[in-house]
Protein backbone atom coordinates (compact mmCIF):
# COMPACT_ATOMS: atom_id res chain seq x y z
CA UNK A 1 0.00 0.00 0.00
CA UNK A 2 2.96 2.20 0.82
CA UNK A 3 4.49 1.70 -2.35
CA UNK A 4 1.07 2.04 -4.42
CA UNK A 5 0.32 5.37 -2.74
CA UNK A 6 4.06 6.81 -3.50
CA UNK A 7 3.32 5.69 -7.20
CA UNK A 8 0.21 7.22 -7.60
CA UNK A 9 0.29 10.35 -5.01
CA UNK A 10 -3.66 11.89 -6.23
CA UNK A 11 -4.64 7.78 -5.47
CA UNK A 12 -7.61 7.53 -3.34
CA UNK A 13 -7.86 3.93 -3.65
CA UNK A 14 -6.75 3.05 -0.18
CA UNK A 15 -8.96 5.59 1.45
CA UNK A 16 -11.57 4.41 4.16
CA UNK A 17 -14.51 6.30 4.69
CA UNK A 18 -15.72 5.73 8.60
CA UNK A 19 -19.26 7.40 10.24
CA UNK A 20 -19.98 7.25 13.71
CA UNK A 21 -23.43 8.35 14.35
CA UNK A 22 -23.01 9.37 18.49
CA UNK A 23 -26.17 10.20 20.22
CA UNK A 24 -25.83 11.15 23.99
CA UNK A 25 -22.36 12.48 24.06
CA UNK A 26 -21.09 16.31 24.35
CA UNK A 27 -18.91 17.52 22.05
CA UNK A 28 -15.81 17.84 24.66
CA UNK A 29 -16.63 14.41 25.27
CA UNK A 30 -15.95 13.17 21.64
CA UNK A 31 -12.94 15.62 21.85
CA UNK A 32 -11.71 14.07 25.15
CA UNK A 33 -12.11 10.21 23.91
CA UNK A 34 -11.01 10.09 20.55
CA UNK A 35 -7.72 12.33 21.34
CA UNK A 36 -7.13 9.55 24.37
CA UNK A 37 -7.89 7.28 21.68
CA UNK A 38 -5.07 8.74 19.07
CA UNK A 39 -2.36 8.80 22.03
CA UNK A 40 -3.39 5.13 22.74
CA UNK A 41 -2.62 3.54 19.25
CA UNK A 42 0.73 4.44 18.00
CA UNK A 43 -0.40 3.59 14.42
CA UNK A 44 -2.79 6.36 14.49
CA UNK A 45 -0.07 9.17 15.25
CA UNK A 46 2.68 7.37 12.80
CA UNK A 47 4.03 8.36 9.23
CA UNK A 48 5.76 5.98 6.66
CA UNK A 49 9.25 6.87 5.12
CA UNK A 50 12.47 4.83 3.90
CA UNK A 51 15.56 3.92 5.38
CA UNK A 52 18.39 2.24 3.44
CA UNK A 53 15.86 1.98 0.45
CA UNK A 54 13.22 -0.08 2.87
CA UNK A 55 9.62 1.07 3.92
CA UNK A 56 9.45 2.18 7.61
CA UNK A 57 6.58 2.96 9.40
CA UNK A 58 7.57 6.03 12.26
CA UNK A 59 5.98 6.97 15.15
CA UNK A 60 5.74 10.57 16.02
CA UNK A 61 4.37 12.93 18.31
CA UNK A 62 1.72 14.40 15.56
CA UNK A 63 -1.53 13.95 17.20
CA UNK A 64 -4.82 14.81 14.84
CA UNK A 65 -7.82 16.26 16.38
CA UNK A 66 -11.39 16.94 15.56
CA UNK A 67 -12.36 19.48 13.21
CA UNK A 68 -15.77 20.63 14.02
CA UNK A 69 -18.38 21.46 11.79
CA UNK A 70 -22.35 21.59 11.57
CA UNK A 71 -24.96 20.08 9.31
CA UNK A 72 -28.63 20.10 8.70
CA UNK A 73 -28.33 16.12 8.43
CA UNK A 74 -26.14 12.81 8.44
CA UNK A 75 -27.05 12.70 4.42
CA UNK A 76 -25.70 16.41 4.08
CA UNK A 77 -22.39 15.49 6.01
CA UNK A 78 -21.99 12.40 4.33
CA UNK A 79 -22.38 14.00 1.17
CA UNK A 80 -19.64 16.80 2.09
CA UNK A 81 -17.14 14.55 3.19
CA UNK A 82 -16.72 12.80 0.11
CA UNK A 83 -16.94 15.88 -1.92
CA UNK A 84 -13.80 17.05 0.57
CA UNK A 85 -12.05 13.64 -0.24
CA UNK A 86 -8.30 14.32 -1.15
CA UNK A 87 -5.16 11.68 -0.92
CA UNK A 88 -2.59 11.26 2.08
CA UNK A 89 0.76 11.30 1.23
CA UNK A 90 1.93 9.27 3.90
CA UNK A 91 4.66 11.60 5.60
CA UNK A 92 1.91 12.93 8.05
CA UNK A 93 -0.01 10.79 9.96
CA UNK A 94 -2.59 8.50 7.86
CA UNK A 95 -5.99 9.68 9.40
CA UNK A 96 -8.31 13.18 9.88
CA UNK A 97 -11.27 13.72 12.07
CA UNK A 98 -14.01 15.75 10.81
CA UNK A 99 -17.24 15.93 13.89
CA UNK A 100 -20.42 17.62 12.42
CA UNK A 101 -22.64 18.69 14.84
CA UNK A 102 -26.45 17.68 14.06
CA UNK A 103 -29.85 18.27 15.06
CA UNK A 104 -31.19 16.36 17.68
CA UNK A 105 -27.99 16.71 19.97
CA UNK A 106 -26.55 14.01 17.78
CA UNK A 107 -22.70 13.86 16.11
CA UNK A 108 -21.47 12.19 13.45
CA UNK A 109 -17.90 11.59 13.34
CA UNK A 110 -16.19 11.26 10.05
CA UNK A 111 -12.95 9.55 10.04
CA UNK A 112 -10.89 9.85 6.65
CA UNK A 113 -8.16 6.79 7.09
CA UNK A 114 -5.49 5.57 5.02
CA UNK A 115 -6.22 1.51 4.76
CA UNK A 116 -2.39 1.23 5.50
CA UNK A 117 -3.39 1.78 9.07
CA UNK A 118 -7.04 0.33 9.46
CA UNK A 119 -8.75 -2.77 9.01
CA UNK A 120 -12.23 -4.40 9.37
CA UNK A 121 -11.38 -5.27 12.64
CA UNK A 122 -9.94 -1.83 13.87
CA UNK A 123 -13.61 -0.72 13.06
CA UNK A 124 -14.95 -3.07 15.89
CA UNK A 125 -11.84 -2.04 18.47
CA UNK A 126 -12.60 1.95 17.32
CA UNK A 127 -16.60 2.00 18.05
CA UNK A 128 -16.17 -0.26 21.52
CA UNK A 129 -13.73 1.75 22.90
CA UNK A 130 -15.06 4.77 21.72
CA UNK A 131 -17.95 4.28 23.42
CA UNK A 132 -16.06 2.44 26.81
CA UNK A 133 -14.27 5.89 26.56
CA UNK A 134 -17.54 7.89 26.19
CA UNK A 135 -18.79 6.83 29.23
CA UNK A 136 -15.34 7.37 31.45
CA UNK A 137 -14.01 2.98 31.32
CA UNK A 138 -10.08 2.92 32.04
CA UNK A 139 -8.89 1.28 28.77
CA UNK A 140 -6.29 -1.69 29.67
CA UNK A 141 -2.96 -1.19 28.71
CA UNK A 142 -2.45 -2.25 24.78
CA UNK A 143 0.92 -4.57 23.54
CA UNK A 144 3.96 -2.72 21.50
CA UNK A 145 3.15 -3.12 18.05
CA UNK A 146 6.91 -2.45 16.92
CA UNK A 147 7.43 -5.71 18.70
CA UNK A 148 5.64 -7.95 16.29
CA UNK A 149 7.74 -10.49 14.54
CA UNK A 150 7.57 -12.34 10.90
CA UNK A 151 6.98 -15.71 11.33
CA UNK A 152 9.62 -17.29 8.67
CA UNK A 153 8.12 -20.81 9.04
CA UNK A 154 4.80 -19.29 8.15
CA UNK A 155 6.17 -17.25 5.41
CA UNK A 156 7.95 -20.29 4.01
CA UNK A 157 4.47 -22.19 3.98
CA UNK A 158 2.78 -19.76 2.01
CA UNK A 159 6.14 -19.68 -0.67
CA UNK A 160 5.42 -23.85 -1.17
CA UNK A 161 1.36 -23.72 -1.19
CA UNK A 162 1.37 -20.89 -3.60
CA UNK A 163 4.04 -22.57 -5.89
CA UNK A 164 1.91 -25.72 -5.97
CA UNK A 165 -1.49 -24.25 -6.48
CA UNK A 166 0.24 -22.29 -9.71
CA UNK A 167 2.86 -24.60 -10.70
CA UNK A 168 1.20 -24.83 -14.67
CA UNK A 169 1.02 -21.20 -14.57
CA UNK A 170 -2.32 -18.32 -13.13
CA UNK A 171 -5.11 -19.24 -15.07
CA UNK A 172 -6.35 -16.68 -17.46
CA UNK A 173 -10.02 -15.59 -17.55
CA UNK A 174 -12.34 -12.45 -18.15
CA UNK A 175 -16.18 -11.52 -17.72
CA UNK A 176 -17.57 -10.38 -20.82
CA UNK A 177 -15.87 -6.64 -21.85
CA UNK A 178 -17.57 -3.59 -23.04
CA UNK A 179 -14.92 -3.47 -25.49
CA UNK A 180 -11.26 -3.64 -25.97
CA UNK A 181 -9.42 -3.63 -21.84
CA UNK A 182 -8.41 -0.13 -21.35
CA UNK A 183 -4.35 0.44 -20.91
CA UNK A 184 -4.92 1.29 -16.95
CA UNK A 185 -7.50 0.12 -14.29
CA UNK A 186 -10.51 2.41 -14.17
CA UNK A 187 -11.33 0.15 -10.77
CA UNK A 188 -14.61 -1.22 -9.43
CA UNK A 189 -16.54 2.46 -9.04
CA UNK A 190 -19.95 1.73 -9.28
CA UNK A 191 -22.19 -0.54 -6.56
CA UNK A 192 -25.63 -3.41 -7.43
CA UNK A 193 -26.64 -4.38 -3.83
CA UNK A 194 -28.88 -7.23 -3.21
CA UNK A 195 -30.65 -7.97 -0.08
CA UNK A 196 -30.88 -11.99 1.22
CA UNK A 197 -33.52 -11.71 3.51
CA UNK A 198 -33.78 -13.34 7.25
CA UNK A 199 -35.22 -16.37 6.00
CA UNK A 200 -33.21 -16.84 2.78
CA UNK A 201 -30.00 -16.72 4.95
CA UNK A 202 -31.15 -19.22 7.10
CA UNK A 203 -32.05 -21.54 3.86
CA UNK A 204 -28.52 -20.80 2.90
CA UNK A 205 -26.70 -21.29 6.47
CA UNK A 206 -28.81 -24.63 7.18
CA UNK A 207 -27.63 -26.38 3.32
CA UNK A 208 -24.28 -25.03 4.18
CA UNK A 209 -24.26 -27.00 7.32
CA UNK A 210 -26.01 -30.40 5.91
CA UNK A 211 -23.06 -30.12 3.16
CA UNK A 212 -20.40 -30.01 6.34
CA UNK A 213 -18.89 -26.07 4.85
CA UNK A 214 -19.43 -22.97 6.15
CA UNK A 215 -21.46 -20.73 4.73
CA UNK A 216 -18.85 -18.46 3.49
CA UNK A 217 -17.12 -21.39 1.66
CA UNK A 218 -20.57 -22.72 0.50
CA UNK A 219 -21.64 -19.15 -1.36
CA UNK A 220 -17.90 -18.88 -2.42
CA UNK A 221 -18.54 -22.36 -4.68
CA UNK A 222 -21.60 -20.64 -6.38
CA UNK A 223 -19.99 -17.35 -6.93
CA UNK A 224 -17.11 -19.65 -8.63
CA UNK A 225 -19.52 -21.04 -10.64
CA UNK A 226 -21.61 -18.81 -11.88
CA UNK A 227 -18.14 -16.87 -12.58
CA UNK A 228 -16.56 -19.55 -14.06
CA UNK A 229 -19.87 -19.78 -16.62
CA UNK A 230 -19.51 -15.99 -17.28
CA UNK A 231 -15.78 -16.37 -17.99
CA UNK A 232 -16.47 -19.51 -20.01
CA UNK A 233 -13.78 -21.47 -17.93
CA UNK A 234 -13.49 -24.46 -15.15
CA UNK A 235 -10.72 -22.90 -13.58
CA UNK A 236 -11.01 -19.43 -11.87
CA UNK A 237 -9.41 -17.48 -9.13
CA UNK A 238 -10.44 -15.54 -6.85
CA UNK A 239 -9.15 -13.26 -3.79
CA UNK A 240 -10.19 -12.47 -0.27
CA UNK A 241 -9.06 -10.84 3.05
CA UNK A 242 -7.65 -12.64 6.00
CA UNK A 243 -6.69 -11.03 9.55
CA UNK A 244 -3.52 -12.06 10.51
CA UNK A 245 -3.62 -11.10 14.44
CA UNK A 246 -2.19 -13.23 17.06
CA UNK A 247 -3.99 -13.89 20.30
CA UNK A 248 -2.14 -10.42 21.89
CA UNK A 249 -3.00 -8.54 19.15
CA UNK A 250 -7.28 -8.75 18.82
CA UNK A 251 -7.65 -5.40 20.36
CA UNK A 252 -5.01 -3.57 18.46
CA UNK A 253 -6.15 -0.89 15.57
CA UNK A 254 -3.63 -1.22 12.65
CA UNK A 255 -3.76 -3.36 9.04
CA UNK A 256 -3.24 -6.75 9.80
CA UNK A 257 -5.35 -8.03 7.03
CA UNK A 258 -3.31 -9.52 3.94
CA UNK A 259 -4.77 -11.68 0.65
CA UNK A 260 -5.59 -14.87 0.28
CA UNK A 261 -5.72 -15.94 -3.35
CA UNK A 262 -7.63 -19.08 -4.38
CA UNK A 263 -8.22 -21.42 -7.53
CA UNK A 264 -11.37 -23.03 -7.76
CA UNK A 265 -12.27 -25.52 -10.57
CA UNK A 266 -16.33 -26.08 -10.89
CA UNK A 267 -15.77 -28.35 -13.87
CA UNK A 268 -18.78 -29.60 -15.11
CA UNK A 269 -18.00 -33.59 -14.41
CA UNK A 270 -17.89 -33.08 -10.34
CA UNK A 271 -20.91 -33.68 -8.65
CA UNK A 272 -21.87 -30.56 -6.35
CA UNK A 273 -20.88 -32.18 -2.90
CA UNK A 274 -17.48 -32.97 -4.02
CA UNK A 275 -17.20 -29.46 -5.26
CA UNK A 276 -18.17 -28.54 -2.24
CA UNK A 277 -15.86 -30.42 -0.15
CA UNK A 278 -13.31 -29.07 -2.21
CA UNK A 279 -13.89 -25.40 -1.91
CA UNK A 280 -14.06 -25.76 1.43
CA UNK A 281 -10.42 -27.57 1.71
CA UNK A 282 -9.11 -25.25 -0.43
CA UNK A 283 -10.15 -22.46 1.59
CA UNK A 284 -8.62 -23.85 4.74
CA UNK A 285 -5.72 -24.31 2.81
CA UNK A 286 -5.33 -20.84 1.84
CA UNK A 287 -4.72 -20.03 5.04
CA UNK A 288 -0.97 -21.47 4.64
CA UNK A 289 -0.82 -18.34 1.81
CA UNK A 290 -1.66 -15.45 3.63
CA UNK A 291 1.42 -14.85 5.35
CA UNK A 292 3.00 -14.39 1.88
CA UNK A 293 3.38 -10.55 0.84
CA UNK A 294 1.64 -10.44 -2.13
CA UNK A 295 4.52 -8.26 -4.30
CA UNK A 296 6.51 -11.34 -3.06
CA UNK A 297 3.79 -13.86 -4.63
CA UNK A 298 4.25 -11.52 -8.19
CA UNK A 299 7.66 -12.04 -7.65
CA UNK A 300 7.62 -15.64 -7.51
CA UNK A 301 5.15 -16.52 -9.96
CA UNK A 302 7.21 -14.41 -12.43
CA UNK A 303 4.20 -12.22 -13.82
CA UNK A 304 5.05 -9.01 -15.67
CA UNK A 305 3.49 -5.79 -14.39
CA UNK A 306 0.20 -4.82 -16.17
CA UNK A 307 -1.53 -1.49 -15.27
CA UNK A 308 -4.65 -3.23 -16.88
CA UNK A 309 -5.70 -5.26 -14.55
CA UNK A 310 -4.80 -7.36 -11.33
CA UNK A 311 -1.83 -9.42 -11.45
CA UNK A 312 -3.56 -13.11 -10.33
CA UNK A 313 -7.08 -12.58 -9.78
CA UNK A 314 -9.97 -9.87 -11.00
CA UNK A 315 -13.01 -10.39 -8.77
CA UNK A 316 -12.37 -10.15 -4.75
CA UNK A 317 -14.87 -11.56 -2.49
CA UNK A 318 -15.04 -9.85 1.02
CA UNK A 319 -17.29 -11.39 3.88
CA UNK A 320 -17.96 -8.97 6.74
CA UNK A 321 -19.95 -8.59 9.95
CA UNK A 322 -21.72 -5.23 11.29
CA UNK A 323 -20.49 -3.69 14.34
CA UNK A 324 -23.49 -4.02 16.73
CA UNK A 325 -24.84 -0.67 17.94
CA UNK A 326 -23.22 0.25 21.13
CA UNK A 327 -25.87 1.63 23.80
CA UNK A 328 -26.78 1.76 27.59
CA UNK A 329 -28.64 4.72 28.82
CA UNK A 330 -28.37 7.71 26.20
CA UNK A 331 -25.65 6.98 24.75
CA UNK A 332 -25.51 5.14 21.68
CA UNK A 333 -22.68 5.00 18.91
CA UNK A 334 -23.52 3.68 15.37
CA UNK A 335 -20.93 2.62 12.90
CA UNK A 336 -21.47 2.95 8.70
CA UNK A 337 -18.69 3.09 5.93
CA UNK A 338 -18.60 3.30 2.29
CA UNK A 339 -17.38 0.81 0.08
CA UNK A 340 -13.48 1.33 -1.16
CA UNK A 341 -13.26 1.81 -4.89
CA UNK A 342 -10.68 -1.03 -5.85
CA UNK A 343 -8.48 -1.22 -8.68
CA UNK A 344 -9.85 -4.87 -10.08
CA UNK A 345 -12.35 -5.61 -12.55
CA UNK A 346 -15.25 -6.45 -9.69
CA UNK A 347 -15.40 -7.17 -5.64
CA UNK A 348 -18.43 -8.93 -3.95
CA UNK A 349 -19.23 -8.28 -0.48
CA UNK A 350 -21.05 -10.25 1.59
CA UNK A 351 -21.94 -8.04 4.38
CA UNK A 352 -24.08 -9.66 7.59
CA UNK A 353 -26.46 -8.12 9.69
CA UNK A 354 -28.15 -9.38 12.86
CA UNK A 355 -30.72 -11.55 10.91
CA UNK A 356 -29.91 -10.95 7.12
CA UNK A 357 -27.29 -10.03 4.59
CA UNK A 358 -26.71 -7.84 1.82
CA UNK A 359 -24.75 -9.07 -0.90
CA UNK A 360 -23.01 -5.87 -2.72
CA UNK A 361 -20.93 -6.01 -5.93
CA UNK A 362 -18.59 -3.16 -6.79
CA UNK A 363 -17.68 -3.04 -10.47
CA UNK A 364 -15.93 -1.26 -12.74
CA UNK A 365 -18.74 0.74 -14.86
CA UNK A 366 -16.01 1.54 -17.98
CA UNK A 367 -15.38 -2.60 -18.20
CA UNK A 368 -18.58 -3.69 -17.49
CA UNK A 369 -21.88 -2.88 -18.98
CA UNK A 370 -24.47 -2.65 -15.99
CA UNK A 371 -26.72 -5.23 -17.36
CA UNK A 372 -24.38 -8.16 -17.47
CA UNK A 373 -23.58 -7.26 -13.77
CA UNK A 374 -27.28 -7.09 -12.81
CA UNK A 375 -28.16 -10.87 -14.65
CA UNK A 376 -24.52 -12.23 -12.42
């Protein structure tokens, strides 16, 4: 990400869009918790350099704080902040606060992040001990993160299983274009949500379960299927997130999360419990992968560098969970973010709610024309 950003410095791929909608809470109090909150995790008051030609991450005493605003409504601050968007160049500190004050006595607090320093997880940590801070909790002390380690066993797993699982070469395979590929990414700008209701889900969870997968590897074999018909292949790949924190490291805000790359093969001959079965292994199996810095993967599978597209896979499936709403008495703190715009051809994300899930696909509107993505 580093290295992407200081190659494109107007880039606002990496940029995370985070609303807290705080009802309850003063404005000195938001000022008092999320400045407690910025002194607390080192990777929110650090900047990224080189030494000896190598990225380094540097912690600093640059502290952000709020800058307050007002607006008629959490659609009207929503809208400003993205028109405000503009990139970080990551020699200050990767994150601004923006707090509009609305009606009601409520606040929503926008934070602009650079992904290089957040992850789906940090979310959860961020809106628990925001509020645990809101209403005056002592926050346990938090471990180093300068003293993490690279596990070279690990990393040497991920160099073998990624060498096997490509050893004939990365598969090659495209959707159906508007036209010709254009000579550099446009990325996945524009969104087709669909909503699996409370009692689809369950239909879905319980034949996940009497096939012995979860349910993420069970809709992950019939995305790879219908992709694979779209692409006119049996052998796809596809890409999703994995965190990568240790045991000592589930409450710590920072970007653990690396990718896990995967090649499914729904040929026609297999029967759809063996396909299954398979997805499912090959899942767990990625797991050996993830450790593996992708550049390094690029590296090792030999691929040249094309601005056209992603070097292994095009379509990224994500599979998150909603933050709960924090409440007890008055106070209550919300969480919502937007969707990043990503520089592959399309990203699926599975996002679950208490009770039902919306299934969202991000695509790239120049490749793609919107009725294909609407019949996938």
């Amino acid at each position: 990400m580093y290295l992407a950003q200081l190659s494109d410095p107007e880039s606002t791929e990496y940029s995370v869009d985070c609303y807290f909608d705080i009802s309850g809470a003063k404005k000195d109090d938001v000022d008092l918790a999320v400045a407690g909150m910025v002194h607390y995790h080192e990777i929110l008051h650090s900047r990224y350099a080189q030494s000896n030609g190598e990225p380094v991450r540097l912690v600093t005493d640059e502290y952000p704080t709020i800058r307050w605003t007002t607006a008629s409504s959490f659609e009207e601050a929503k809208e400003r902040s993205i028109r405000k968007r503009r990139p970080f160049s990551l020699k200050s500190v990767p994150v601004r606060f923006t707090g509009y004050e609305l009606p009601d006595n409520r606040i929503l607090l926008h934070m602009d992040i650079h992904h290089i320093a957040f992850d789906g997880r940090s979310v959860m940590i961020w809106q628990h001990e925001l509020f645990d801070r809101l209403q005056g909790r002592d926050i346990p002390p938090r471990p180093d993160l300068s003293a993490r380690t690279q596990d070279m066993h690990a990393h040497e797993a991920g160099t073998a299983f990624y060498r096997e699982l490509f050893s004939d070469g990365v598969p090659s395979h495209e959707m159906p274009l508007k036209g010709p590929r254009l000579a550099t990414h446009p990325g996945a700008d524009k969104e087709l949500a669909v909503s699996i209701t409370e009692e689809e889900l369950a239909q879905l969870s319980t034949a996940a379960k009497s096939c012995g997968v979860s349910t993420f590897s069970f809709l992950l074999a019939g995305m790879s299927i219908v992709l694979g018909i779209y692409c006119d292949s049996e052998d796809v790949t596809l890409g999703f997130p994995v965190d990568m924190r240790n045991k000592d490291e589930r409450d710590m805000c920072g970007m653990f999360i690396n990718t896990a790359i995967v090649r499914l093969k729904p040929q026609s001959g297999k029967s759809l419990p063996d396909y299954l079965t398979e997805v499912a292994q090959m899942v767990r199996d990625a797991a050996h992968g993830k450790w593996l810095p992708t550049s390094e993967l690029i590296r090792e599978l030999r691929i040249s560098p094309d601005k056209s597209r992603n070097p292994i896979f095009d379509v990224g499936v994500n599979y998150l969970f909603t933050p709960e709403v924090c409440e007890a008495g008055n106070l209550r703190v919300a969480f919502f973010y937007d969707l990043q715009t990503l520089l592959r051809d399309m990203n699926i994300t599975m996002h679950r709610h208490d009770g039902y899930m919306d299934m969202m696909i991000r695509y790239a509107s120049q490749l793609f024309d919107d009725a294909l993505i609407q019949r996938f």
